[in-house]
N, C-alpha and C. Protein backbone atom coordinates (compact mmCIF):
# COMPACT_ATOMS: atom_id res chain seq x y z
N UNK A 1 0.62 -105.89 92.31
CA UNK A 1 -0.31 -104.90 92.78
C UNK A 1 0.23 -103.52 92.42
N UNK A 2 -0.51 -102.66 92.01
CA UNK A 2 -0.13 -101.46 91.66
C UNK A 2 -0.50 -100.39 92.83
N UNK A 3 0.32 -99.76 93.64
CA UNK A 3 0.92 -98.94 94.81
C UNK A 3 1.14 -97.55 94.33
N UNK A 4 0.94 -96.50 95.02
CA UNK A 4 1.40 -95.42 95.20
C UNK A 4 2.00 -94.74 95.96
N UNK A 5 3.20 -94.48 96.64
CA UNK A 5 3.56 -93.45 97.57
C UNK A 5 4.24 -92.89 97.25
N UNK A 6 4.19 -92.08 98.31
CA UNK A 6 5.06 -90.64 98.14
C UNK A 6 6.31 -90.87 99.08
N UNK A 7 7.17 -90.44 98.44
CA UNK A 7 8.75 -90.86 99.05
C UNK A 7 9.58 -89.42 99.03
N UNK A 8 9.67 -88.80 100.25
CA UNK A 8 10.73 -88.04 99.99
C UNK A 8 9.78 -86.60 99.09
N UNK A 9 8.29 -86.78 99.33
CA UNK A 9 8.04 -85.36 98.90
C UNK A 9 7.75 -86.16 96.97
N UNK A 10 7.78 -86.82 96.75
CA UNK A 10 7.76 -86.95 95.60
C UNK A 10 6.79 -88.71 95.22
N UNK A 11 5.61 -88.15 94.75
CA UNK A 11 4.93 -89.38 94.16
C UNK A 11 5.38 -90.99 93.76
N UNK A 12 4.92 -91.88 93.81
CA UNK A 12 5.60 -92.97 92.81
C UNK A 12 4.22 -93.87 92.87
N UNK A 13 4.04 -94.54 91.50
CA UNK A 13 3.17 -95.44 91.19
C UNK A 13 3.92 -96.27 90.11
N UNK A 14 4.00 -97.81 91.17
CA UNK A 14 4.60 -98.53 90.98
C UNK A 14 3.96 -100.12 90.89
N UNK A 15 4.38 -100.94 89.89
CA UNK A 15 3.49 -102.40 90.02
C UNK A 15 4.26 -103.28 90.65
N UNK A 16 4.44 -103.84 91.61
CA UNK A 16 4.97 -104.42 92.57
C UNK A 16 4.37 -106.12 93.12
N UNK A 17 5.21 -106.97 93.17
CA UNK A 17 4.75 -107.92 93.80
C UNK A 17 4.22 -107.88 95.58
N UNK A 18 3.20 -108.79 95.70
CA UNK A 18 2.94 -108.18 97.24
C UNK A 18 3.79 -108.81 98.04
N UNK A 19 4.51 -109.42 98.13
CA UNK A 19 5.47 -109.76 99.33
C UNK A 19 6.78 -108.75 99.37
N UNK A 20 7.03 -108.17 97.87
CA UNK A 20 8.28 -107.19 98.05
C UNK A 20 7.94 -106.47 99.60
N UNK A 21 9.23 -106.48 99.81
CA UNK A 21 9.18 -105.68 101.52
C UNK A 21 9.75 -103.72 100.80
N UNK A 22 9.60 -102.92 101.33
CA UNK A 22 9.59 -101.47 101.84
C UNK A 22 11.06 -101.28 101.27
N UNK A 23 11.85 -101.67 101.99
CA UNK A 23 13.34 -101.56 101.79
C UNK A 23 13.76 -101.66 100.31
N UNK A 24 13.46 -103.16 99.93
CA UNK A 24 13.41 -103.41 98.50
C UNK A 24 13.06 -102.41 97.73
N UNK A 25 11.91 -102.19 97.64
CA UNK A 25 10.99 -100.91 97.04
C UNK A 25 11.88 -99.92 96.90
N UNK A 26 12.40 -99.58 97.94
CA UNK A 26 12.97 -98.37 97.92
C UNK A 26 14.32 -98.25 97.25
N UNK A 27 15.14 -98.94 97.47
CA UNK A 27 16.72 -99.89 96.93
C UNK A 27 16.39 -99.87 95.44
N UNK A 28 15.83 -100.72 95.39
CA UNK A 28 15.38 -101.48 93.80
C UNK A 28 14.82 -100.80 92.84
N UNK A 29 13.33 -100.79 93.24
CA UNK A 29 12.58 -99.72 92.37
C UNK A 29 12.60 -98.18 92.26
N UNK A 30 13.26 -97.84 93.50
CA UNK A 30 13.07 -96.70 93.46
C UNK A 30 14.50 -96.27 93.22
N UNK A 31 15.84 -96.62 93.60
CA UNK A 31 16.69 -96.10 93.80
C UNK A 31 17.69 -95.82 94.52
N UNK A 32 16.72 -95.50 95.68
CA UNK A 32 16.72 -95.02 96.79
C UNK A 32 17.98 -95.78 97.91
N UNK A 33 19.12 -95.75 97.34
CA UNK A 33 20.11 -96.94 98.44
C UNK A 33 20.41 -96.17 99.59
N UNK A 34 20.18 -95.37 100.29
CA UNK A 34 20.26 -94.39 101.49
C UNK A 34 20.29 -95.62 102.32
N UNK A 35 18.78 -96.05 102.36
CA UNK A 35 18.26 -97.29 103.14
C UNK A 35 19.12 -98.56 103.53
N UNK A 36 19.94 -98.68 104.25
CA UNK A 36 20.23 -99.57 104.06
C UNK A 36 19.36 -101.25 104.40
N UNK A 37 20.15 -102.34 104.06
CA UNK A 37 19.49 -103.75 103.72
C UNK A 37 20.51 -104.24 105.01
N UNK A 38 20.06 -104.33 106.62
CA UNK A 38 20.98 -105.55 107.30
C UNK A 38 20.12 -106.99 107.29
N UNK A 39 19.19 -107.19 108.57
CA UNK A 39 19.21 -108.36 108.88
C UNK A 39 17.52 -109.27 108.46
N UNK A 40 16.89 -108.65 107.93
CA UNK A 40 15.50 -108.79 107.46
C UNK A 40 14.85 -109.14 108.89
N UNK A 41 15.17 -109.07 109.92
CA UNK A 41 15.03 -109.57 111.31
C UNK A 41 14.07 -108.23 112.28
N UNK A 42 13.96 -107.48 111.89
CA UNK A 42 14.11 -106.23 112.81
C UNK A 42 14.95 -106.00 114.07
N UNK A 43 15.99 -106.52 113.96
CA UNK A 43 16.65 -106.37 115.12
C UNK A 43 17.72 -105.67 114.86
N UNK A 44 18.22 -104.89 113.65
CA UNK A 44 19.37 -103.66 113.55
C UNK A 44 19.27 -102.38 113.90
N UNK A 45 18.17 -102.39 112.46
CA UNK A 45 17.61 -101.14 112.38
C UNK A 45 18.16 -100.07 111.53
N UNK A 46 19.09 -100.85 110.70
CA UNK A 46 19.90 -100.03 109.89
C UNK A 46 18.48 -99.28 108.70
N UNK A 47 17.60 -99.99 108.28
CA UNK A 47 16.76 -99.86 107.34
C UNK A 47 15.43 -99.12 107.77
N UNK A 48 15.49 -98.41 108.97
CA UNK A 48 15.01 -97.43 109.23
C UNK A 48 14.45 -96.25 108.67
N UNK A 49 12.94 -95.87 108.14
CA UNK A 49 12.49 -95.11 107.57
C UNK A 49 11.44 -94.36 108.28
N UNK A 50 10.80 -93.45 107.99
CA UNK A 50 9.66 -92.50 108.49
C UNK A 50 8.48 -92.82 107.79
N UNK A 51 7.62 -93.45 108.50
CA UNK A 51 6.39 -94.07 107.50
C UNK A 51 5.03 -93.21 108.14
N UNK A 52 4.67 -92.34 107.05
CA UNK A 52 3.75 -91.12 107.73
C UNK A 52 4.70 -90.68 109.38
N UNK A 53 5.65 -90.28 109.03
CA UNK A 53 6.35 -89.56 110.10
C UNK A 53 6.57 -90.16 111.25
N UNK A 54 6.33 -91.43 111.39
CA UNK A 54 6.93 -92.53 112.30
C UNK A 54 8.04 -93.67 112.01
N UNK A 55 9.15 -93.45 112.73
CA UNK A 55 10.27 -94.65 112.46
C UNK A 55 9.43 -95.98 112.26
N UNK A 56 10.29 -96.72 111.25
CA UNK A 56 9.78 -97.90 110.76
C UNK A 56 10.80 -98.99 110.81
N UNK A 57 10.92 -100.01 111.00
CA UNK A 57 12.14 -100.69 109.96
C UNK A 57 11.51 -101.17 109.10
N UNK A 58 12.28 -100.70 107.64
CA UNK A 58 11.70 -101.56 106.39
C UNK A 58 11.82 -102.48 106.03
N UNK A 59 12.46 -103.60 106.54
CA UNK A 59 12.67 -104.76 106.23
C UNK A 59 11.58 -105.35 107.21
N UNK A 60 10.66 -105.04 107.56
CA UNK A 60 9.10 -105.53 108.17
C UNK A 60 7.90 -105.11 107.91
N UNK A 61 8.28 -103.90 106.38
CA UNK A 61 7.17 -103.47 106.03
C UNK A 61 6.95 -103.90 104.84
N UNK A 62 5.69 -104.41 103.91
CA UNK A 62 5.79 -104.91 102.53
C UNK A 62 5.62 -103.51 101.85
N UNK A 63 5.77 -103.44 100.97
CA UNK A 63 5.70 -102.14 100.35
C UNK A 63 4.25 -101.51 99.70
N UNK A 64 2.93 -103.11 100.12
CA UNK A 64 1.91 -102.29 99.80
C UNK A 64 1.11 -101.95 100.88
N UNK A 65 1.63 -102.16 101.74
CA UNK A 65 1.41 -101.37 103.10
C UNK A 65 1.36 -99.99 102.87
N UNK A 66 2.31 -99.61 102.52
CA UNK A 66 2.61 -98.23 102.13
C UNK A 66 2.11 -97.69 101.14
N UNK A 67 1.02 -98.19 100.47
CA UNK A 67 0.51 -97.49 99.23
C UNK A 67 -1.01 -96.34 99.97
N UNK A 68 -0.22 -95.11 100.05
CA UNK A 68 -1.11 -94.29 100.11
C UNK A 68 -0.94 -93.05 101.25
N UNK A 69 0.78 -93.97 101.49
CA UNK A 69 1.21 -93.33 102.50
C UNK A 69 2.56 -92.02 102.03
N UNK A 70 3.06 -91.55 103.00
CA UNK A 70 4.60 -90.96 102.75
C UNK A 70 5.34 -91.73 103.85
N UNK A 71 6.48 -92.11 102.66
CA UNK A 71 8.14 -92.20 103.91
C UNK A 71 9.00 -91.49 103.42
N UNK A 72 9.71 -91.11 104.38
CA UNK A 72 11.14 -90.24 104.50
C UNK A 72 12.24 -90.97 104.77
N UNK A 73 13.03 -91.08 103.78
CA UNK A 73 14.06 -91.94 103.51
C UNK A 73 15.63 -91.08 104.17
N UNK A 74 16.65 -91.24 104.33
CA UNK A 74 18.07 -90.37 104.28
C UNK A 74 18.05 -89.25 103.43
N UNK A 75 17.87 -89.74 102.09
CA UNK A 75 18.00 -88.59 101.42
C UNK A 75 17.11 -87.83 101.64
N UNK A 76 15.73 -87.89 101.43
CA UNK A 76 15.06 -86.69 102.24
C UNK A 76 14.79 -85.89 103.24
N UNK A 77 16.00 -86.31 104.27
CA UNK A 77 16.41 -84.86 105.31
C UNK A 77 16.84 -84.07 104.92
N UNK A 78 17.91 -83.84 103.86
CA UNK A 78 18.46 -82.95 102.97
C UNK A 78 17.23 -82.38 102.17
N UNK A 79 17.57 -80.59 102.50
CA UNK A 79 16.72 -80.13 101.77
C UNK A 79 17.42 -78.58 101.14
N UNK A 80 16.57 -78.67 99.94
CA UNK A 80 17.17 -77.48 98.80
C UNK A 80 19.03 -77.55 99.16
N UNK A 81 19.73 -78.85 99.11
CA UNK A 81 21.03 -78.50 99.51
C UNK A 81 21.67 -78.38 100.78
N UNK A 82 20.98 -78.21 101.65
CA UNK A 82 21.16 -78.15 103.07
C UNK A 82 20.78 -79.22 103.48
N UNK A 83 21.94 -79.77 104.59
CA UNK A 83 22.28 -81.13 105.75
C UNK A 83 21.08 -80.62 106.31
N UNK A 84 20.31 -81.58 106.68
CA UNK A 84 19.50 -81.52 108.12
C UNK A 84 20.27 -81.37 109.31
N UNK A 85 20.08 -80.77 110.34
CA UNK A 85 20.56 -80.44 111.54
C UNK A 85 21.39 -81.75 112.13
N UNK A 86 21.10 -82.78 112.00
CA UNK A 86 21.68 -83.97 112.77
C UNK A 86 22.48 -84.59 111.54
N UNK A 87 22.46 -84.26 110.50
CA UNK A 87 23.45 -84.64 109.61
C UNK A 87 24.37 -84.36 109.82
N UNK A 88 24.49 -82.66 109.89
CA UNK A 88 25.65 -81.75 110.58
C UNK A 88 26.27 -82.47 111.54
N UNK A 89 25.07 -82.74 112.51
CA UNK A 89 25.86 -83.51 113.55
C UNK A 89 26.81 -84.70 114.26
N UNK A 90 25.95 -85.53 113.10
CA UNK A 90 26.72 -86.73 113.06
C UNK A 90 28.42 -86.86 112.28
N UNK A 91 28.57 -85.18 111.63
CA UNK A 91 29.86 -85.27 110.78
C UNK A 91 30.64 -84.24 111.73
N UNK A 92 30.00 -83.32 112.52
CA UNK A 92 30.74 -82.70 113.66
C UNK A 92 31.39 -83.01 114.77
N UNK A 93 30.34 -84.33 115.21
CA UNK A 93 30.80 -84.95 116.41
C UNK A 93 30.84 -86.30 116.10
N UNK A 94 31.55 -86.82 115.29
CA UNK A 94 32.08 -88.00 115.02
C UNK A 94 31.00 -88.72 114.94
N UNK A 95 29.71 -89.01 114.56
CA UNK A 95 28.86 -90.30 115.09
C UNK A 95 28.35 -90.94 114.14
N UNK A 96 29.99 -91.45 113.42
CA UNK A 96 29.54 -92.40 112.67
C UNK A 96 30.96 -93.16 112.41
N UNK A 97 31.04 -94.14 112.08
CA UNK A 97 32.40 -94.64 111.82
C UNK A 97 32.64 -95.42 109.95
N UNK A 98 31.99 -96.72 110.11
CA UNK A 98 31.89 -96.85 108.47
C UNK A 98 30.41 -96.82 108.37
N UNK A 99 29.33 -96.16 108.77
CA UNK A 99 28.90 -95.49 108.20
C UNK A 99 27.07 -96.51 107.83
N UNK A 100 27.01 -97.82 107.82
CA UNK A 100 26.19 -99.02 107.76
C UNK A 100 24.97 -98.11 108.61
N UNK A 101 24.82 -98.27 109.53
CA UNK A 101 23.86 -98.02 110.70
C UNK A 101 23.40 -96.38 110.50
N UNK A 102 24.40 -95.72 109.89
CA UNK A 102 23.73 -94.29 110.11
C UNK A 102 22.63 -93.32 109.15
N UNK A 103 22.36 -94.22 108.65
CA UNK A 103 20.52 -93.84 107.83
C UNK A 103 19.98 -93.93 108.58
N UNK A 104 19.46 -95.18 109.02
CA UNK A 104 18.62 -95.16 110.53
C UNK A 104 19.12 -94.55 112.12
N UNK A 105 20.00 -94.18 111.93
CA UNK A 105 20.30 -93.48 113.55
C UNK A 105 19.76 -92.29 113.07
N UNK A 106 20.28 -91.54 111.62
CA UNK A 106 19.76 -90.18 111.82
C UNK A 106 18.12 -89.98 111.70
N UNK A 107 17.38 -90.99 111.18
CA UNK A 107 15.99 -90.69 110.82
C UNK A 107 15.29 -90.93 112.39
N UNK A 108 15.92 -91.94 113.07
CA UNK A 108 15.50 -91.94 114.37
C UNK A 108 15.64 -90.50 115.34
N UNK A 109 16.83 -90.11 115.05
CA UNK A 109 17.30 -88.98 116.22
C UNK A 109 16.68 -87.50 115.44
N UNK A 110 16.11 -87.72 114.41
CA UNK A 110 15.43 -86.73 113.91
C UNK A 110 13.79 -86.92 114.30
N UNK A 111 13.46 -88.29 114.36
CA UNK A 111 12.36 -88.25 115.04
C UNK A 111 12.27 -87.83 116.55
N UNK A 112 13.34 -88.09 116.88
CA UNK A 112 12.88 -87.57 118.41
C UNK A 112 13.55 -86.63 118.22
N UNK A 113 14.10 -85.66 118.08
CA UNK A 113 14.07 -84.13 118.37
C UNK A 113 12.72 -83.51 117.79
N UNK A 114 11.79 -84.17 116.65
CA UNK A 114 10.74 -83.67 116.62
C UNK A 114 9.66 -84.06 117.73
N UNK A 115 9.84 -84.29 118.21
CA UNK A 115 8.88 -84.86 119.49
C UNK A 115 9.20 -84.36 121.03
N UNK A 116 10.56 -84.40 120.70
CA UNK A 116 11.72 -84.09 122.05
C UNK A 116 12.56 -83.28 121.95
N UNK A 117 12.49 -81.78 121.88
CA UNK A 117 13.52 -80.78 121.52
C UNK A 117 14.75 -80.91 122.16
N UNK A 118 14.42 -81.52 123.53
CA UNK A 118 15.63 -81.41 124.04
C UNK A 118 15.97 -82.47 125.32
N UNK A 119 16.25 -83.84 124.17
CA UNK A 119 16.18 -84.82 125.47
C UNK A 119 17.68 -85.14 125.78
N UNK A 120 17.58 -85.74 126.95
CA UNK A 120 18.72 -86.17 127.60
C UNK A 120 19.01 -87.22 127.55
N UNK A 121 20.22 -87.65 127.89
CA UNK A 121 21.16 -88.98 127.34
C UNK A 121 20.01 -90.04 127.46
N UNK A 122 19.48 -90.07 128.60
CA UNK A 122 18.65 -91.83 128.88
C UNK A 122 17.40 -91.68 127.86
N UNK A 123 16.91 -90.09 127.30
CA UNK A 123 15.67 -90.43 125.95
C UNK A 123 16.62 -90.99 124.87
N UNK A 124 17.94 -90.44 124.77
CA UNK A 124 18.57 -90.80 123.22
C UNK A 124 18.87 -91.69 123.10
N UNK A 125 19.18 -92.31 124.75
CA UNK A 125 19.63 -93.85 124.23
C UNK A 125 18.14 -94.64 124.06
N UNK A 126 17.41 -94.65 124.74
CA UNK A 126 16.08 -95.70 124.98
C UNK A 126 15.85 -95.47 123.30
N UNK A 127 15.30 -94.03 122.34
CA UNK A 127 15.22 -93.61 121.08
C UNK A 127 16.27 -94.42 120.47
N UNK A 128 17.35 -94.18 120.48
CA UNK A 128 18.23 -95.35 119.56
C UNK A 128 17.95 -96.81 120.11
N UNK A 129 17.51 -97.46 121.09
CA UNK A 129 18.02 -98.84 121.60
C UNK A 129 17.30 -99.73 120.59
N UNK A 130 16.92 -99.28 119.60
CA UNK A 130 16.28 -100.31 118.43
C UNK A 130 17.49 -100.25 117.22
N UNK A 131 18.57 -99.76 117.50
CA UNK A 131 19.28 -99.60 116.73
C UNK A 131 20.99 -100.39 116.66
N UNK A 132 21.41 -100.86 116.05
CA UNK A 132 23.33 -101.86 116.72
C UNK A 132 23.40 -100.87 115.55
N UNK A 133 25.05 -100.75 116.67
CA UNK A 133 26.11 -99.74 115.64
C UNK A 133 27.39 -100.73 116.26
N UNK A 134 28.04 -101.56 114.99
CA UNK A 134 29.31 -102.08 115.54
C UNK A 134 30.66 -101.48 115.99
N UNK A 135 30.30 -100.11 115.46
CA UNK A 135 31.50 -99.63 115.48
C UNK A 135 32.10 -98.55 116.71
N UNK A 136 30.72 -97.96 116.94
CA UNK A 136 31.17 -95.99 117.72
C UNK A 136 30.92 -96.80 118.90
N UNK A 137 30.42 -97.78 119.86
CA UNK A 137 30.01 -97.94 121.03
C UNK A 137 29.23 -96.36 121.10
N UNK A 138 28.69 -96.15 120.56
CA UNK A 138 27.34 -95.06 121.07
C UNK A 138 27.48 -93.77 121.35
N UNK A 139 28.99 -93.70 122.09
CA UNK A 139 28.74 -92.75 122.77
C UNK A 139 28.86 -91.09 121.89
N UNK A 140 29.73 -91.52 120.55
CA UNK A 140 29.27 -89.77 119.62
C UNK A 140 28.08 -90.48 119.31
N UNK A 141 27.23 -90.77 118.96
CA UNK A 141 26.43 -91.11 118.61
C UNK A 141 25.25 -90.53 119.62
N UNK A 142 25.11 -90.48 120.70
CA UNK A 142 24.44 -89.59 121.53
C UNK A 142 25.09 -88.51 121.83
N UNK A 143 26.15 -88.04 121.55
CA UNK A 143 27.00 -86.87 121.34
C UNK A 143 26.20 -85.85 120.34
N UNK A 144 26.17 -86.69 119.32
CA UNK A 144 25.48 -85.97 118.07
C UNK A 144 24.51 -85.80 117.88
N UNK A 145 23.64 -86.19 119.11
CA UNK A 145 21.90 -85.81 118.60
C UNK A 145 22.05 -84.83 119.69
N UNK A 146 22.59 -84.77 121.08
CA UNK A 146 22.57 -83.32 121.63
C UNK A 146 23.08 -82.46 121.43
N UNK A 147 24.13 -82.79 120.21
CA UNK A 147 24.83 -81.41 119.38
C UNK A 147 23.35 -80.93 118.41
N UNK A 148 22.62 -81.91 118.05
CA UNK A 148 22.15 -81.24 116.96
C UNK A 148 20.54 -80.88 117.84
N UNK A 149 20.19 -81.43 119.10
CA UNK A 149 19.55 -80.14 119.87
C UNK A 149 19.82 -78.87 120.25
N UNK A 150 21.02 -78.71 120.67
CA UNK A 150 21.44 -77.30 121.05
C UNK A 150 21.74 -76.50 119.78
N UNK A 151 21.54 -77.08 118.58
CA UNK A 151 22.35 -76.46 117.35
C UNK A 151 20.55 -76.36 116.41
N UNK A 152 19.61 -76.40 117.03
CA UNK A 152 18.42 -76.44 116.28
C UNK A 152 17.57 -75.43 116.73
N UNK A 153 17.59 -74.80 115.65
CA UNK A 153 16.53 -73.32 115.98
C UNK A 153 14.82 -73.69 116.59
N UNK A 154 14.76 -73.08 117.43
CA UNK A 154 13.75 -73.13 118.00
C UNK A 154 12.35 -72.70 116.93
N UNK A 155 11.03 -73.85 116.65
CA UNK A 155 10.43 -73.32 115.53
C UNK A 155 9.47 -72.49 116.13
N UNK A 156 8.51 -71.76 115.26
CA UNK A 156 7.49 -70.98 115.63
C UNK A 156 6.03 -71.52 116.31
């Protein structure tokens, strides 16, 4: 099937089998290894994307689902060169260890500071609880999304 989306601000029209899943797409065809690949299960969440500006896991989305849509992958929090605010954060306040799980923690904790300027421990955790991190037990990990609330300019 031949698909179109936009990834990251940037077009793609692509011929694709229809069972390829999202993740794949993105890995494979596109490049795109930000994403990571855990359990095809939805139960990590490492493969966590923004599908029209809603967290996804991609390993439950086929990729022609997405034809017509935008996702926001890791790399596209970074912009013109500049960390996104919770990127910063996650390298300020430790909240990450080797590093597997944290594509999807930051696209999550970037979704909810867009929703939630300024939530408190029990929104960040319930917001992450779709997410296993083997390594930090959590706690920079909610460290770092209220570093990167208090560290986020208030928009217009």
């Amino acid at each position: 099937m031949r698909i179109t989306v936009t990834v990251n601000g940037q077009p793609y029209t692509k011929d694709v089998e229809p069972r390829l899943l999202l993740v794949h797409f993105l890995r494979e065809e596109l490049a795109l290894t930000g994403t990571h690949w855990g359990c095809d299960t939805s139960n990590c969440g490492v493969c966590t994307v923004h599908l029209d500006g809603v967290p996804v896991k991609s390993c439950t989305v086929l990729a022609v689902m997405a034809d017509g849509h935008e996702v926001t992958t890791v790399e596209g929090l970074e912009r013109d060169g500049e960390l996104d605010v919770v990127q910063k954060a996650f390298v300020e306040c430790h909240g990450l260890q080797c590093g597997f799980c944290t594509p999807g923690m930051l696209l999550t904790a970037r979704w909810l500071l867009d929703h939630e300027p300024d939530p408190d421990e029990g929104e960040i955790r319930e917001a992450i609880s779709g997410q296993l991190c083997r390594c930090t037990g959590y706690e920079n990990i909610v460290r770092s999304v209220r570093w990167a609330a208090e560290h986020t300019e208030a928009k217009p």
